[in-house]
Protein backbone atom coordinates (compact mmCIF):
# COMPACT_ATOMS: atom_id res chain seq x y z
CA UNK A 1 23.13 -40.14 29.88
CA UNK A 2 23.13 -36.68 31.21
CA UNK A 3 20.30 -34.46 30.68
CA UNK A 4 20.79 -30.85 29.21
CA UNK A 5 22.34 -28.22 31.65
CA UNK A 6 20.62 -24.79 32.51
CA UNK A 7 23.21 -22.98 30.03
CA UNK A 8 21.67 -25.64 27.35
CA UNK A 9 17.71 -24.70 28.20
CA UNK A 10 18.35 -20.89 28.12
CA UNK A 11 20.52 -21.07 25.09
CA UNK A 12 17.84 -22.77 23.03
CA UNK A 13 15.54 -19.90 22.75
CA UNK A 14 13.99 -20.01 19.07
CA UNK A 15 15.45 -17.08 16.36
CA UNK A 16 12.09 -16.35 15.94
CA UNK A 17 11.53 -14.45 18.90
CA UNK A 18 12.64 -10.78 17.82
CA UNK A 19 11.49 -8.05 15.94
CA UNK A 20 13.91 -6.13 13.97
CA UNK A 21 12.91 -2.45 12.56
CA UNK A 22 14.76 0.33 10.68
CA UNK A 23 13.85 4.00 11.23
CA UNK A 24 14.58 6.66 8.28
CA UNK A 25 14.38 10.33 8.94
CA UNK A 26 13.70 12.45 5.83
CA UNK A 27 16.57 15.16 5.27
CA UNK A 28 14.18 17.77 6.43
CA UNK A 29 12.65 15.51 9.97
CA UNK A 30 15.69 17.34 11.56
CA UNK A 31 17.69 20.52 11.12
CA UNK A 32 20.51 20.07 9.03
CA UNK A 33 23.10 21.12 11.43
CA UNK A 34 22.35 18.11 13.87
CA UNK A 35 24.27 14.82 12.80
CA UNK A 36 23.08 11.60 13.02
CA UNK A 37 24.39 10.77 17.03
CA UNK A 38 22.25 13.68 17.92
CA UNK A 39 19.56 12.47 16.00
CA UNK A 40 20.29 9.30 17.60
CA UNK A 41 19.58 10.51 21.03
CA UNK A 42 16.88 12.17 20.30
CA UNK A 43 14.95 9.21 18.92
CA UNK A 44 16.12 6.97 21.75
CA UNK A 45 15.15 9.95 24.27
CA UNK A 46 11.55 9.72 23.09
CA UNK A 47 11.27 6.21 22.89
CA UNK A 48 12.78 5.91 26.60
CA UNK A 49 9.61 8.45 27.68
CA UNK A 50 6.88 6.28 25.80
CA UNK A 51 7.98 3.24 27.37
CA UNK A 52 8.28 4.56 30.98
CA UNK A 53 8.64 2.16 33.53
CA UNK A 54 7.50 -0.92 30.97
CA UNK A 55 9.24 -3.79 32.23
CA UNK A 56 10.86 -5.42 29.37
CA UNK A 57 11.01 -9.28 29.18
CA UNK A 58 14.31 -9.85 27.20
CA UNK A 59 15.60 -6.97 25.78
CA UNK A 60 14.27 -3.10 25.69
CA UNK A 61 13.78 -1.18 22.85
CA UNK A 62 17.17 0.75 21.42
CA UNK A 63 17.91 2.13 18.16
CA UNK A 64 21.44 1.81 16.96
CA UNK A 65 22.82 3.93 13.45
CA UNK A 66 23.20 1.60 10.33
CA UNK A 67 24.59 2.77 6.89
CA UNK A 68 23.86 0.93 3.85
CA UNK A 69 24.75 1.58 -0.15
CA UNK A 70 22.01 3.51 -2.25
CA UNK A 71 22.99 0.39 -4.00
CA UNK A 72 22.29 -2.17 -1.10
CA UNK A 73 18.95 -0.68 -0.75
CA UNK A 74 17.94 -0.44 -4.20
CA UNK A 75 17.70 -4.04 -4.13
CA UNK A 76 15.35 -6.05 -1.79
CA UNK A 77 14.16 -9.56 -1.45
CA UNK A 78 10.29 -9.77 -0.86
CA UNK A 79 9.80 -12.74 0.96
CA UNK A 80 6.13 -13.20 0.28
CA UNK A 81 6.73 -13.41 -3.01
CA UNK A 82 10.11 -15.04 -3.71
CA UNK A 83 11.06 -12.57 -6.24
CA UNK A 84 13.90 -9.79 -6.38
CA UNK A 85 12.38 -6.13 -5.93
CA UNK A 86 14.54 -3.83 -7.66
CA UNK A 87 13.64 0.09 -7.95
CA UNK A 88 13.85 1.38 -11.59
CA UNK A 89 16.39 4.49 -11.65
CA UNK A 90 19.36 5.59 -13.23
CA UNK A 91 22.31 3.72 -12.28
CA UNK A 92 25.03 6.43 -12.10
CA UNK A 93 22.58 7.89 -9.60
CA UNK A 94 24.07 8.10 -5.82
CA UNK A 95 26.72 5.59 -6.64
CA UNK A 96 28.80 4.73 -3.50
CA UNK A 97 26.44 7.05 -1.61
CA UNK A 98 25.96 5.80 1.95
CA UNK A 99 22.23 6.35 3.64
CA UNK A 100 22.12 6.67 7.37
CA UNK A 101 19.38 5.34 9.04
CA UNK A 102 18.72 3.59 12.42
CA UNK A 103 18.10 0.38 13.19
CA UNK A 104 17.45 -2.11 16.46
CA UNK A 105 16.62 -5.85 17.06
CA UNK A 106 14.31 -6.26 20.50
CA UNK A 107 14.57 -9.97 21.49
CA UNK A 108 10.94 -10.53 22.98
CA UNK A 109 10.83 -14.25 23.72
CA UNK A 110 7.32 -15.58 25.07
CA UNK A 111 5.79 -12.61 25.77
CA UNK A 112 4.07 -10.90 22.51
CA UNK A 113 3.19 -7.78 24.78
CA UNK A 114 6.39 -6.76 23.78
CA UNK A 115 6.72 -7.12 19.88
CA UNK A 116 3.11 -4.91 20.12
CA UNK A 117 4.52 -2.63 22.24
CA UNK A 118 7.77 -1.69 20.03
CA UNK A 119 5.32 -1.48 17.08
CA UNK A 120 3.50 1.25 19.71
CA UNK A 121 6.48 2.85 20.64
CA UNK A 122 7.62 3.34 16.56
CA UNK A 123 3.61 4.54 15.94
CA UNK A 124 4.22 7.01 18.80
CA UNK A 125 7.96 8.24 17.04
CA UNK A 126 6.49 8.95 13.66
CA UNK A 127 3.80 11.48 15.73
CA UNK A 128 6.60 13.23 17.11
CA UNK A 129 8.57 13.19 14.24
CA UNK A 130 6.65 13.52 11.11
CA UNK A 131 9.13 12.96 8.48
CA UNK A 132 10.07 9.52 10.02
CA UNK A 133 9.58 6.43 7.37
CA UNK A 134 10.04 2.86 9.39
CA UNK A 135 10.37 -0.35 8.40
CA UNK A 136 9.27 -3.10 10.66
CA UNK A 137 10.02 -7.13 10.24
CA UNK A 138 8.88 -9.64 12.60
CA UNK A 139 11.34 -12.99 12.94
């Protein structure tokens, strides 16, 4: 019986080992003329300057755009508590309105200095830019 191949040993990495975070910029963060690429670049920009010359063990940190449903985000499962979160407001309200917001998944593996140092690196974004809100969830 053959034992497992290199491919086999790097491929079995556990799906625990990321960190996953969503960054939402209030409507007035940035001026309203600048869409959400330039946004985009900005944010990434920034982040690229706080981390330097970090050496990253998997995967640096990059923030990609997402778009969800006022209606997708209304609804969220707490996983703490096992029960459906669902914000009270009128129904009508924003229907099929899409929210953009950024997002990026930073693989980490065995070494935790990363996953601290993207939560330092998101700390360090909401200084710069005040009106950022971010979300942060740990795999």
């Amino acid at each position: 019986m053959e034992g497992p191949t290199l491919k086999d040993v790097l491929k079995s990495e556990k799906h625990e080992d990321y960190v996953e975070y969503f960054v939402f910029p209030r409507e007035d963060t940035f001026s309203s003329s600048e869409d959400p690429e330039e946004i985009l670049l900005k944010l990434n920009a920034a982040a690229q300057k706080i981390s330097g010359d970090y050496l990253w063990h998997c995967e640096p940190f990059v923030l990609r755009l997402g778009s969800k449903s006022l209606e997708e985000l209304d609804t969220a499962e707490d996983e703490d508590e096992e029960e459906e979160v669902v914000r009270v407001e009128d129904a009508n309200k924003g229907k099929g309105q899409r929210v953009q917001y950024l997002r990026g998944i930073t693989r980490f593996g065995d070494n935790s200095d990363d996953e601290w140092f993207v939560v330092y690196i998101l700390r360090e974004l909401t200084k710069l830019f005040a009106g950022l809100v971010v979300r942060y969830c740990l795999n």
